[in-house]
Protein backbone atom coordinates (compact mmCIF):
# COMPACT_ATOMS: atom_id res chain seq x y z
CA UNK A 1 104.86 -196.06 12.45
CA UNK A 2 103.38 -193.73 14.65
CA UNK A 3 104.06 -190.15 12.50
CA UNK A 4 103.37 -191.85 9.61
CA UNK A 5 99.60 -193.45 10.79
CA UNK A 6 99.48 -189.72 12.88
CA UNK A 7 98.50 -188.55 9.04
CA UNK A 8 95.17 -190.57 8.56
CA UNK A 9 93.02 -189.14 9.88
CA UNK A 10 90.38 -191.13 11.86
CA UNK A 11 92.94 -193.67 12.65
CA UNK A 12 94.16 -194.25 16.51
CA UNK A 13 97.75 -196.14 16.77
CA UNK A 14 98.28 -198.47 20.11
CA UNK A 15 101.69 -200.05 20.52
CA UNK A 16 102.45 -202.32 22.91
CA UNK A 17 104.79 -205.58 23.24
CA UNK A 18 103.11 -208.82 22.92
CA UNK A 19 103.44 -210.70 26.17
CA UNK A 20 103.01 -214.67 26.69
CA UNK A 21 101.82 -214.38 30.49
CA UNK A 22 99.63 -211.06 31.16
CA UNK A 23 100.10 -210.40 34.77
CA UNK A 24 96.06 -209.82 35.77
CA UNK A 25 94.53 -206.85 34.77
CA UNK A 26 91.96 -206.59 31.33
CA UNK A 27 92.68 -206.75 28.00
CA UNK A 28 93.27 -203.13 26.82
CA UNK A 29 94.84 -201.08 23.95
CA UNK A 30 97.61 -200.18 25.94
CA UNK A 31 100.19 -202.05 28.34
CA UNK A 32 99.80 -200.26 31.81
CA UNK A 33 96.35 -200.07 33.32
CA UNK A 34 95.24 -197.82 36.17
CA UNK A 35 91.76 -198.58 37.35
CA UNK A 36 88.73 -196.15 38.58
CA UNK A 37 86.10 -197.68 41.30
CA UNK A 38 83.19 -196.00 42.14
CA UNK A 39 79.39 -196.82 43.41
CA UNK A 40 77.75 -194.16 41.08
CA UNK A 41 78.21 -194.76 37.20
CA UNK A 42 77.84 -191.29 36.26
CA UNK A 43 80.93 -190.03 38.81
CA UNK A 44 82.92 -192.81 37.20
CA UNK A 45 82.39 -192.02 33.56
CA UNK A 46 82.86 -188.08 34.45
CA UNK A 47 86.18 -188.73 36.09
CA UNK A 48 87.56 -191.20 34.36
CA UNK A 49 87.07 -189.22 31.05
CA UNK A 50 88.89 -186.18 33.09
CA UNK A 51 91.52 -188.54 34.56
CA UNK A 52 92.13 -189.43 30.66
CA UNK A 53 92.38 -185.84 29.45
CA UNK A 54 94.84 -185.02 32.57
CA UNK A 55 97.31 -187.71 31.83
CA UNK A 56 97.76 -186.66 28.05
CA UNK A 57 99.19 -183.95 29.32
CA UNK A 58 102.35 -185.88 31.29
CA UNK A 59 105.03 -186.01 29.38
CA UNK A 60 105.95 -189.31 29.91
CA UNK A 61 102.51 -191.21 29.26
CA UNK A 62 101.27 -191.63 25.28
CA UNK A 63 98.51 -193.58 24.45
CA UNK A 64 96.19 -193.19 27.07
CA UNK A 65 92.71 -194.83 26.41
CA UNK A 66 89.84 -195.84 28.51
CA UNK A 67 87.53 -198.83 28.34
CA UNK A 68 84.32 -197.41 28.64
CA UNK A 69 83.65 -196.08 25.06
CA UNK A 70 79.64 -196.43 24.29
CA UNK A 71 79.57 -198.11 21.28
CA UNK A 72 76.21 -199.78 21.46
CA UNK A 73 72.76 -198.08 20.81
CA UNK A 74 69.79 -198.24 23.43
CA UNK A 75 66.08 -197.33 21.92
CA UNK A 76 63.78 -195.22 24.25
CA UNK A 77 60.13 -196.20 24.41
CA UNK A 78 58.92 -192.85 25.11
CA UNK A 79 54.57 -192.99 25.42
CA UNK A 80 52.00 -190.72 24.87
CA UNK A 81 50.11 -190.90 28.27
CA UNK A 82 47.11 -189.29 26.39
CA UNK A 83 46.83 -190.27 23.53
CA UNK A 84 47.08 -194.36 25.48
CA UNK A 85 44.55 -193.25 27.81
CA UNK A 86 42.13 -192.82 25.23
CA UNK A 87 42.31 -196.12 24.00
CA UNK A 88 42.16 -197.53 27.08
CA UNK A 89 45.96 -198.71 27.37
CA UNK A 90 48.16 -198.31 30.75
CA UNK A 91 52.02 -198.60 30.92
CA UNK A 92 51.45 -202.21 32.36
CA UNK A 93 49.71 -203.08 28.86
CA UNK A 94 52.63 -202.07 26.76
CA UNK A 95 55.33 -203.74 29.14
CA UNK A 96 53.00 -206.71 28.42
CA UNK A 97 53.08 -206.58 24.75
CA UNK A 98 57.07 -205.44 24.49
CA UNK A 99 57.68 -208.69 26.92
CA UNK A 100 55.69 -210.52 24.91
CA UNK A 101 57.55 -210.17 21.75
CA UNK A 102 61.14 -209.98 23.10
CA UNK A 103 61.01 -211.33 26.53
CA UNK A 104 60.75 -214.92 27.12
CA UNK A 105 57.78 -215.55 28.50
CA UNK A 106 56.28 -219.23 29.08
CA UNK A 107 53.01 -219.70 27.61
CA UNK A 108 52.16 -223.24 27.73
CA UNK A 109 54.07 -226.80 28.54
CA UNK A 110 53.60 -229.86 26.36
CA UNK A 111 53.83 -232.98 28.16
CA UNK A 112 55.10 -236.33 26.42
CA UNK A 113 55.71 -239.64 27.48
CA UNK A 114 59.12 -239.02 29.02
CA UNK A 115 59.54 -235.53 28.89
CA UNK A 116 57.96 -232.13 28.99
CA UNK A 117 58.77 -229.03 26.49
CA UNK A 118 58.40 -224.96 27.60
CA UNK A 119 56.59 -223.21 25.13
CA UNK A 120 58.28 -219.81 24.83
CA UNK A 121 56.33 -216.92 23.34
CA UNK A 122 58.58 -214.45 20.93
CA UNK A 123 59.17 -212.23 17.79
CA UNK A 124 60.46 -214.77 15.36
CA UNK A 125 64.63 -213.65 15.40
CA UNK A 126 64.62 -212.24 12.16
CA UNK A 127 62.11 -209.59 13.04
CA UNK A 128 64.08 -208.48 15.84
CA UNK A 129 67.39 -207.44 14.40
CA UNK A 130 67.14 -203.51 14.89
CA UNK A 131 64.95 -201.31 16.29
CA UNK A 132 62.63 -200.82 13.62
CA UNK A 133 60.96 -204.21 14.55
CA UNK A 134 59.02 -201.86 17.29
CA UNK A 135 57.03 -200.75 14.94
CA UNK A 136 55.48 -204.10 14.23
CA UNK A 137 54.72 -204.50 17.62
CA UNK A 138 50.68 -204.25 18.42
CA UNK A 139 48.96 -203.60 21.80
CA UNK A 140 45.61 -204.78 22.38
CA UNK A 141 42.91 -202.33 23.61
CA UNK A 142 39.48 -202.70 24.93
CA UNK A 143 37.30 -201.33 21.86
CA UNK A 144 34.83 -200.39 24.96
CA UNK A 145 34.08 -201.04 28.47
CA UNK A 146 30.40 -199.71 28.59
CA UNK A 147 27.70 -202.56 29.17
CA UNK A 148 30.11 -205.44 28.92
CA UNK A 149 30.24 -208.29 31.83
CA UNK A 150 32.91 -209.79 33.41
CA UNK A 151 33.87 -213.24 32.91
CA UNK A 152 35.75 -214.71 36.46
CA UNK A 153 37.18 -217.40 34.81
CA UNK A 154 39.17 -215.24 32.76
CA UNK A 155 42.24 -213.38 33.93
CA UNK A 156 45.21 -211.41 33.37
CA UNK A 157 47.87 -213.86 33.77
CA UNK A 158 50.01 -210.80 34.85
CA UNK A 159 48.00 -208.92 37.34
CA UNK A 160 45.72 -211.88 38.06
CA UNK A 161 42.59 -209.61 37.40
CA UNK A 162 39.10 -210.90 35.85
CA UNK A 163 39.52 -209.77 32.07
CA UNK A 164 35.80 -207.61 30.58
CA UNK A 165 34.43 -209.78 27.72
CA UNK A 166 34.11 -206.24 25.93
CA UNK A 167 35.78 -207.16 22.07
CA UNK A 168 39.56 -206.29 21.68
CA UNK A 169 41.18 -204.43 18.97
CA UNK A 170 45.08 -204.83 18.37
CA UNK A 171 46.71 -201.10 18.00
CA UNK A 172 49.77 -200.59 16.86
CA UNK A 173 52.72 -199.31 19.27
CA UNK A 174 53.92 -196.64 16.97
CA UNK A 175 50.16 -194.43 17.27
CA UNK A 176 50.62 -193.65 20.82
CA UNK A 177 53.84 -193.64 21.40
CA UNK A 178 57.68 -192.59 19.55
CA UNK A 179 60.83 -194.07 19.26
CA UNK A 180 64.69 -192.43 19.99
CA UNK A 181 68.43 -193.87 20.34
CA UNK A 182 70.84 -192.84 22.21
CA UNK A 183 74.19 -194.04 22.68
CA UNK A 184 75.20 -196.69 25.34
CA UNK A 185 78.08 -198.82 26.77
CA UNK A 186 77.94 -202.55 25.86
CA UNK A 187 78.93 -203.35 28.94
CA UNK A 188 79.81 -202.24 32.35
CA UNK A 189 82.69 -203.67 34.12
CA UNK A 190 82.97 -204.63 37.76
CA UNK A 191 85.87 -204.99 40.51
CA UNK A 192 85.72 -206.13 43.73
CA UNK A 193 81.80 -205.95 43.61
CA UNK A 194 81.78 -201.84 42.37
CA UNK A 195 81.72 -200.48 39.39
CA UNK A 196 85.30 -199.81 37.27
CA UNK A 197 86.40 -198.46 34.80
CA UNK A 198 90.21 -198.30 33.06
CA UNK A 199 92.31 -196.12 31.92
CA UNK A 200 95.59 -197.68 29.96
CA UNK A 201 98.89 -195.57 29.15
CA UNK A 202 102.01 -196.39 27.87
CA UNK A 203 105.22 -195.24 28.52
CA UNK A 204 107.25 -192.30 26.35
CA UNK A 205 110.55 -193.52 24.93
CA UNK A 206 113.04 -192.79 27.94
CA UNK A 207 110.50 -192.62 30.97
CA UNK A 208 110.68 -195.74 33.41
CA UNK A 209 107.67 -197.25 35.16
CA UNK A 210 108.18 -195.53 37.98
CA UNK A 211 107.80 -191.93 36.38
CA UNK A 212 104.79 -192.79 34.54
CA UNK A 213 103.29 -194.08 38.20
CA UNK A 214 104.32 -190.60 39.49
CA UNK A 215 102.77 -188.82 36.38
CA UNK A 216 99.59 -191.06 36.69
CA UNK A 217 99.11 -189.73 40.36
CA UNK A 218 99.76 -186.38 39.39
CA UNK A 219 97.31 -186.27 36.86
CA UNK A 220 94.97 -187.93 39.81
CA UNK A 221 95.93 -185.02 41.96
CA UNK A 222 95.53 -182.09 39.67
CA UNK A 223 92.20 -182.94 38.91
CA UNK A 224 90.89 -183.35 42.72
CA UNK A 225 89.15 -186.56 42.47
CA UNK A 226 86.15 -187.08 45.02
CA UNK A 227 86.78 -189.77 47.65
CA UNK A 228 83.60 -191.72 46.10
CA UNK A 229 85.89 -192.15 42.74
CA UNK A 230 89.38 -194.47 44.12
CA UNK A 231 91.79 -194.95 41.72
CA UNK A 232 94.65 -198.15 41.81
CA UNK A 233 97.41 -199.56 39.43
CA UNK A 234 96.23 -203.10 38.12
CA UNK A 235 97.85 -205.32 35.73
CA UNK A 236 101.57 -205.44 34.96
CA UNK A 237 102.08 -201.97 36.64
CA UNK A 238 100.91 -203.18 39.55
CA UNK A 239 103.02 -206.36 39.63
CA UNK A 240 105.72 -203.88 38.93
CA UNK A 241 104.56 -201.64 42.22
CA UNK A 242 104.33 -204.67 44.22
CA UNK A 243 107.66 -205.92 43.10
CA UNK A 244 109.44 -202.63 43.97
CA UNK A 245 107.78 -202.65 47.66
CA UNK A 246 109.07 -206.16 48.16
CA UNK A 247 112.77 -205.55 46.86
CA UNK A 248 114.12 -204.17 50.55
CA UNK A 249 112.45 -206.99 52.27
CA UNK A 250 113.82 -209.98 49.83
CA UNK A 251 117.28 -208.31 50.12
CA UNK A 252 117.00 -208.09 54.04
CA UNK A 253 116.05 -211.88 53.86
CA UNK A 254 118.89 -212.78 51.61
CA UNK A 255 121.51 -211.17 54.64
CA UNK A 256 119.93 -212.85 57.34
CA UNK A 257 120.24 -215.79 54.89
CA UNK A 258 124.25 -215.28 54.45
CA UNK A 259 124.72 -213.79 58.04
CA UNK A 260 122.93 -217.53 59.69
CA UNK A 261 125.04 -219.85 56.85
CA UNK A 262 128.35 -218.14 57.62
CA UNK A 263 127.92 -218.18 60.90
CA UNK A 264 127.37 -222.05 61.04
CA UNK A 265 130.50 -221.94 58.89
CA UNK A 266 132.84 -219.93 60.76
CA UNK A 267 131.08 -221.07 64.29
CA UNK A 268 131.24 -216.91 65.07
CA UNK A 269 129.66 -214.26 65.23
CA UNK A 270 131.90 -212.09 64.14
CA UNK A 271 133.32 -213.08 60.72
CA UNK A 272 130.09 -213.02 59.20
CA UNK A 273 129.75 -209.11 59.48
CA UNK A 274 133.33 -209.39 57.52
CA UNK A 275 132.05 -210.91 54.59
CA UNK A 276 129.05 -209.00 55.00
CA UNK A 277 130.79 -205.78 54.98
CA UNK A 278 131.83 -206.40 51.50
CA UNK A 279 127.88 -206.48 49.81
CA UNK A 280 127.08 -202.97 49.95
CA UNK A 281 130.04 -202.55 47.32
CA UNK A 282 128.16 -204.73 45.16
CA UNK A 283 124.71 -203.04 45.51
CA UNK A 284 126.39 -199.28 44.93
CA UNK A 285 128.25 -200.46 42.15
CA UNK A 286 125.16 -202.29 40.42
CA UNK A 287 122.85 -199.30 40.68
CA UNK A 288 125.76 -196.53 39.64
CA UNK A 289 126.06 -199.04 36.26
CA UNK A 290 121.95 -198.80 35.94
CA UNK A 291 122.23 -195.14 36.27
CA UNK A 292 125.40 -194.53 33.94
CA UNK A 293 123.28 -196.57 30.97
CA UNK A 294 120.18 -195.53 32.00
CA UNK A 295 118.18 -198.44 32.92
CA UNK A 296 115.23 -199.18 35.53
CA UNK A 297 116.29 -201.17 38.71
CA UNK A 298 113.72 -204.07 37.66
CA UNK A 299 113.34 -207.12 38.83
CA UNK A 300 115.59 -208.28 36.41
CA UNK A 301 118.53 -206.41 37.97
CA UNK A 302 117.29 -206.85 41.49
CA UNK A 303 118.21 -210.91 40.40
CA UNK A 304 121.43 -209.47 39.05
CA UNK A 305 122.15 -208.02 42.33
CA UNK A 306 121.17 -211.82 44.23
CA UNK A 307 123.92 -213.05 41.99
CA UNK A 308 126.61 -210.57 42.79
CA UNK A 309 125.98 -211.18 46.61
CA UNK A 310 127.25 -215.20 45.98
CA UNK A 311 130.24 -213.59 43.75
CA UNK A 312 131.30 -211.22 45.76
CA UNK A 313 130.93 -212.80 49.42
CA UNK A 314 133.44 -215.18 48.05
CA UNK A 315 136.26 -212.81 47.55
CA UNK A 316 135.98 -212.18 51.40
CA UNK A 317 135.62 -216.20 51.88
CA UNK A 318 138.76 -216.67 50.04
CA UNK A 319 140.41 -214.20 52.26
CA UNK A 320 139.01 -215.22 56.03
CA UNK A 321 139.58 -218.78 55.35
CA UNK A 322 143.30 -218.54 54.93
CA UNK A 323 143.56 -216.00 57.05
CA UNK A 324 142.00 -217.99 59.88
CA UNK A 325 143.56 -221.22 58.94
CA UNK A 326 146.90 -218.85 59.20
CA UNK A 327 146.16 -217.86 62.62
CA UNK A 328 145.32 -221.43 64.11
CA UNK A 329 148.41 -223.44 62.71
CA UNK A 330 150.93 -221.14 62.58
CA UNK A 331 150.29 -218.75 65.08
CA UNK A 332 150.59 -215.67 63.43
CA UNK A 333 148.80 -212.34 64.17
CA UNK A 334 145.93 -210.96 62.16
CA UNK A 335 147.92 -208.35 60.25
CA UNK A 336 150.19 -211.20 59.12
CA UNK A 337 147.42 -213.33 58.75
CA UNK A 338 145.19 -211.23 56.45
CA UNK A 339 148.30 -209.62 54.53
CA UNK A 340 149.76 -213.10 53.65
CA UNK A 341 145.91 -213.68 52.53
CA UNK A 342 145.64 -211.10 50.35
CA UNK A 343 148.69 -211.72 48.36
CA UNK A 344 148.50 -214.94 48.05
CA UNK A 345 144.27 -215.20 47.30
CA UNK A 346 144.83 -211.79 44.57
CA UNK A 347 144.80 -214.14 42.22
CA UNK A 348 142.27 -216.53 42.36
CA UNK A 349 139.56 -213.32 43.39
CA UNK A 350 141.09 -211.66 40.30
CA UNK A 351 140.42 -214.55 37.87
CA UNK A 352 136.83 -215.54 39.07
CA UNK A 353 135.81 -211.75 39.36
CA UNK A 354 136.86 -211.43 35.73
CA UNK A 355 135.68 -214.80 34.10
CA UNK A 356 131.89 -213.55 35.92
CA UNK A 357 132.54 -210.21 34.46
CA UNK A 358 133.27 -211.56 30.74
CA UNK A 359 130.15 -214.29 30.99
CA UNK A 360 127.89 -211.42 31.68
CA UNK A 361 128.97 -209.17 29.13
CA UNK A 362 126.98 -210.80 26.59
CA UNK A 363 124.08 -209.90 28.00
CA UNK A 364 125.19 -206.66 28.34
CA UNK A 365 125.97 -205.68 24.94
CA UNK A 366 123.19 -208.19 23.65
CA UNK A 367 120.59 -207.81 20.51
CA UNK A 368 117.78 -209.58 19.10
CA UNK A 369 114.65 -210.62 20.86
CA UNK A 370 114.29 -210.27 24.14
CA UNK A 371 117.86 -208.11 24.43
CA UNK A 372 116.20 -205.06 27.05
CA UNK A 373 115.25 -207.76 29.16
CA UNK A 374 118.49 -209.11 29.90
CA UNK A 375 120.56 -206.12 29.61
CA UNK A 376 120.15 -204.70 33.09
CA UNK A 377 121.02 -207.68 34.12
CA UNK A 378 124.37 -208.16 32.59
CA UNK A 379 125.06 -204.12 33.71
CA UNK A 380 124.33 -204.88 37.31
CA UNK A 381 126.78 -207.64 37.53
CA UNK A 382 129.42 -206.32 35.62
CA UNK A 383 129.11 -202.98 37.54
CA UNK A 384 128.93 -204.46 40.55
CA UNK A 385 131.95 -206.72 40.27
CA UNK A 386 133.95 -203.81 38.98
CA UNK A 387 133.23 -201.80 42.02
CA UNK A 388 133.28 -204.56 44.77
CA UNK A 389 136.95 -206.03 43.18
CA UNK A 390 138.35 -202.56 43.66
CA UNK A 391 136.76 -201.36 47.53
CA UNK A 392 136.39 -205.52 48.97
CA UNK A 393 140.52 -206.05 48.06
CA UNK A 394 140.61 -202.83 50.14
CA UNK A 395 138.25 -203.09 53.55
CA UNK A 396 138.04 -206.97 53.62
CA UNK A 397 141.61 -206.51 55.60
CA UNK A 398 140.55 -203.34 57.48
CA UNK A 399 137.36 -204.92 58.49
CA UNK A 400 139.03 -208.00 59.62
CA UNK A 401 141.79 -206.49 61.87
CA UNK A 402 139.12 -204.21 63.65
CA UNK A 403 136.61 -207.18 64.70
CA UNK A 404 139.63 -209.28 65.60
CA UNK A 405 140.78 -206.31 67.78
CA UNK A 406 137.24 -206.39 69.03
CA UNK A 407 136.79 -210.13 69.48
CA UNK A 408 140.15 -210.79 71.46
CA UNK A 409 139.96 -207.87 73.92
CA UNK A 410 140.05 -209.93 77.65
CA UNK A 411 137.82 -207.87 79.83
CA UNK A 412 140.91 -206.74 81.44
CA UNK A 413 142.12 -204.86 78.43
CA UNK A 414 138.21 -203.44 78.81
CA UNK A 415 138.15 -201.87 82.00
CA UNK A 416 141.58 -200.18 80.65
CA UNK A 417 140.33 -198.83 78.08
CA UNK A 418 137.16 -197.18 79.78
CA UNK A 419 139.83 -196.23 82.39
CA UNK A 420 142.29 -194.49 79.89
CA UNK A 421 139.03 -192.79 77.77
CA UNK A 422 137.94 -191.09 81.75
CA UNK A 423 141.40 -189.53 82.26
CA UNK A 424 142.39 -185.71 80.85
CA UNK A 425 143.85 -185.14 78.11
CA UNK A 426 147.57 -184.22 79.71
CA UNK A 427 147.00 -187.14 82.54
CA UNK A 428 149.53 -189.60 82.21
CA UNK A 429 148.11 -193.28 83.02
C-alpha cells in the first residue's frame, strides 16, 4: 500500500498493527512513541519539530509524526489605542463587552419557591460560530463627560466605580479596532505536570526495537538538544526498554530459584551447580537460533528460554539421580556411576528432548494471525534443545566427576595436595 498511496499527493500513509491492550502512552499515528518535556512551549515545539526532521533521516525509523500539529485558528483582537481614546473607550471597556458576549458572566438570580436559577449573560450560540460574530459586537461609550454629575448609586459592577450619568452611545468593535487569525494548537498536552509533546516512529522492515531506540537517540544527539528539552521512550517502546533491563535480573532469580529447590532435593550443595552447569547450553543455543533466523530476543523468547531451563535441567536430573542412587546401594565409584547413567538414561533424555523439540516446531514454522509472535518462541526452544542435547550428554559427566573429586577430598588428601603444588618441579615427594 505504501508506493501505491506514495502517488497521491496530499495523502500521508500510517501503518501500524492493531493492538487489544495499548501499553500506556497516547493515541498516535504511529506504534512507538518517544516523548519531549519541557517548561517553555516555544523550546518544545522548536525541538520537537527538529527531533522529527532528524529521525527521518535513520534508516530504520519510517513514519515519524508528531502530535502537536496546529490545526485550530485563534483570532487577534488587535485595538486602535487612538482612535478608542477618542471615544472615550479603555482596554478594560472592550474586555467588558467581549466577556459579555462570550464569557459567562452572571447577571441576575431568580429566586422560586424551592430553588434559585443563574441568569447567564451571552451571544445567543448561533451568532458565535466563527469569528465574524466580532463584528456584531458593540462597546458602549460615553457620548461626553463635560457637565454631567455623578450618580453614587450607580457603579461599574467590574471596577466598582460610580458610573457619570452623561448619555451612552453603543459603538461598534470593528471602528476602532481589526481583526487577524493565526494558526494554533487545539490543545497542549501535559506529563508529569510539564509540558510534552510526541514524536511516534515506526520501525523499517528488518530493524528490531532496539535499533530504532539507538537511531531515536542518535537523532537526539546529532541535533544537541538543550538540557531544558528531556526526551524519554513512552508507550509500548518503553515497556519494551523496561522489559529488556529486567531480563538479567528475572533470569538471575530463576537460578537462585533452581539452585535453592535442588538443593532441598539433593540435601547438597554441590549437585546443584551440576545441573546448573548444563543451562548456559540452553541460553547460547536459544540466542544462536534467534540470530541464525533473525529475530529480536523479546519477551516472547526470554519465556522460551524459562521453558528450556525446566527441559533441560532434567536431562542432568535424569543423570545425578541414578548416578547417586548407583553410588549409595551398590557402592560403585563416580566414573562407574555416571557412565552406567549415561547409557542407560540416553534414552529417555533423547525421547523427551525430541518430543519438546517436535511440539514446538509448530510454532516455529507457524502462519496466520498472530504467527511473528510465537515464532521466536518455538526457535528458542528448538535451538536451545538442539544445542543443550549435544554439549549437557557431554559435561553433565565431566562436571559430575570434578565436584565429586572436590566434595570427597578428607582434609588429609588437602594438606597433600598444597604440599605436592610447594615442591619443584624435579622434587620427588
Amino acid at each position: 500500500m505504501r508506493p501505491q498511496l506514495a502517488k497521491v499527493t496530499g495523502v500521508r500513509l500510517f501503518l501500524s498493527p492493531v493492538q487489544d491492550v495499548r501499553m500506556g502512552g497516547r493515541q498516535t499515528n504511529s506504534t512507538y512513541q518517544y516523548t519531549l518535556k519541557s517548561d517553555n512551549l516555544n523550546d518544545l515545539r522548536l525541538w520537537a519539530t527538529k527531533l522529527a526532521e532528524a529521525m527521518k533521516g535513520q534508516a530504520a525509523l519510517i513514519d515519524v509524526d508528531t502530535d502537536q500539529e496546529e490545526n485550530g485558528v485563534e483570532t487577534f483582537v488587535n485595538i486602535d489605542r487612538d482612535s478608542a481614546a477618542k471615544l472615550g473607550l479603555t482596554a478594560r471597556d472592550v474586555d467588558n463587552a467581549l466577556y459579555n458576549g462570550f464569557g459567562q458572566r452572571q447577571v441576575a438570580t431568580l429566586y422560586g419557591e424551592l430553588n434559585q436559577y443563574h441568569v447567564v449573560m451571552e451571544v445567543a450560540p448561533r451568532f458565535a460560530r466563527s469569528p465574524e460574530a466580532l463584528k456584531d459586537v458593540y462597546v458602549p461609550a460615553k457620548a461626553s463627560t463635560t457637565g454631567t454629575s455623578i450618580n453614587p448609586a450607580l457603579r461599574d459592577p467590574s471596577s466598582g466605580q460610580a458610573l457619570s450619568a452623561a448619555p451612552t452611545r453603543m459603538v461598534p468593535l470593528s471602528a476602532f479596532a481589526s481583526f487577524s487569525e493565526s494558526s494554533a494548537a487545539t490543545s497542549i498536552s501535559h506529563q508529569d505536570a510539564e509540558l510534552a509533546t510526541t514524536v511516534s516512529f515506526n520501525l523499517a522492515e528488518g530493524s528490531t526495537l532496539s535499533e530504532g531506540q539507538d537511531a531515536v537517540r542518535q537523532a537526539e544527539a546529532d541535533i544537541g538538544m538543550p538540557n531544558n528539552v528531556r526526551g524519554s521512550f513512552q508507550g509500548t517502546a518503553r515497556s519494551a526498554q523496561e522489559s529488556q533491563d529486567q531480563q538479567p535480573l528475572l533470569i538471575a532469580a530463576a537460578l537462585v530459584v533452581i539452585y535453592i529447590v535442588l538443593g532441598v532435593l539433593y540435601e547438597s550443595l554441590v549437585h546443584p551447580i551440576t545441573v546448573i552447569s548444563t543451562l548456559p547450553s540452553a541460553g547460547v543455543g536459544a540466542v544462536l537460533a534467534l540470530l541464525l533466523f533473525n529475530m529480536e530476543f523479546s519477551i516472547i523468547a526470554l519465556i522460551g528460554v524459562f521453558l528450556l531451563l525446566g527441559i533441560v535441567k532434567k536431562n542432568a536430573i535424569l543423570i545425578i539421580d541414578f548416578a547417586l542412587e548407583a553410588e549409595r546401594s551398590r557402592g560403585l565409584s563416580a566414573v562407574e556411576a555416571v557412565r552406567e547413567a549415561c547409557l542407560l538414561r540416553f534414552r529417555p533424555i533423547l525421547m523427551t528432548t525430541l518430543a519438546a523439540a517436535l511440539g514446538a516446531l509448530p510454532l516455529a514454522i507457524g502462519f496466520g494471525e498472530g504467527a511473528e509472535l510465537r515464532r521466536p518462541l518455538g526457535v528458542a526452544i528448538i535451538g536451545g534443545l538442539l544445542v543443550s542435547q549435544v554439549l549437557t550428554l557431554l559435561t553433565t559427566p565431566v562436571v559430575y566427576i570434578l565436584l565429586d573429586k572436590l566434595r570427597h577430598r578428607s582434609p588429609a588428601e588437602r594438606q597433600l595436595s598444597r604440599t605436592h603444588s610447594d615442591l619443584p618441579a624435579d622434587a620427588t615427594p
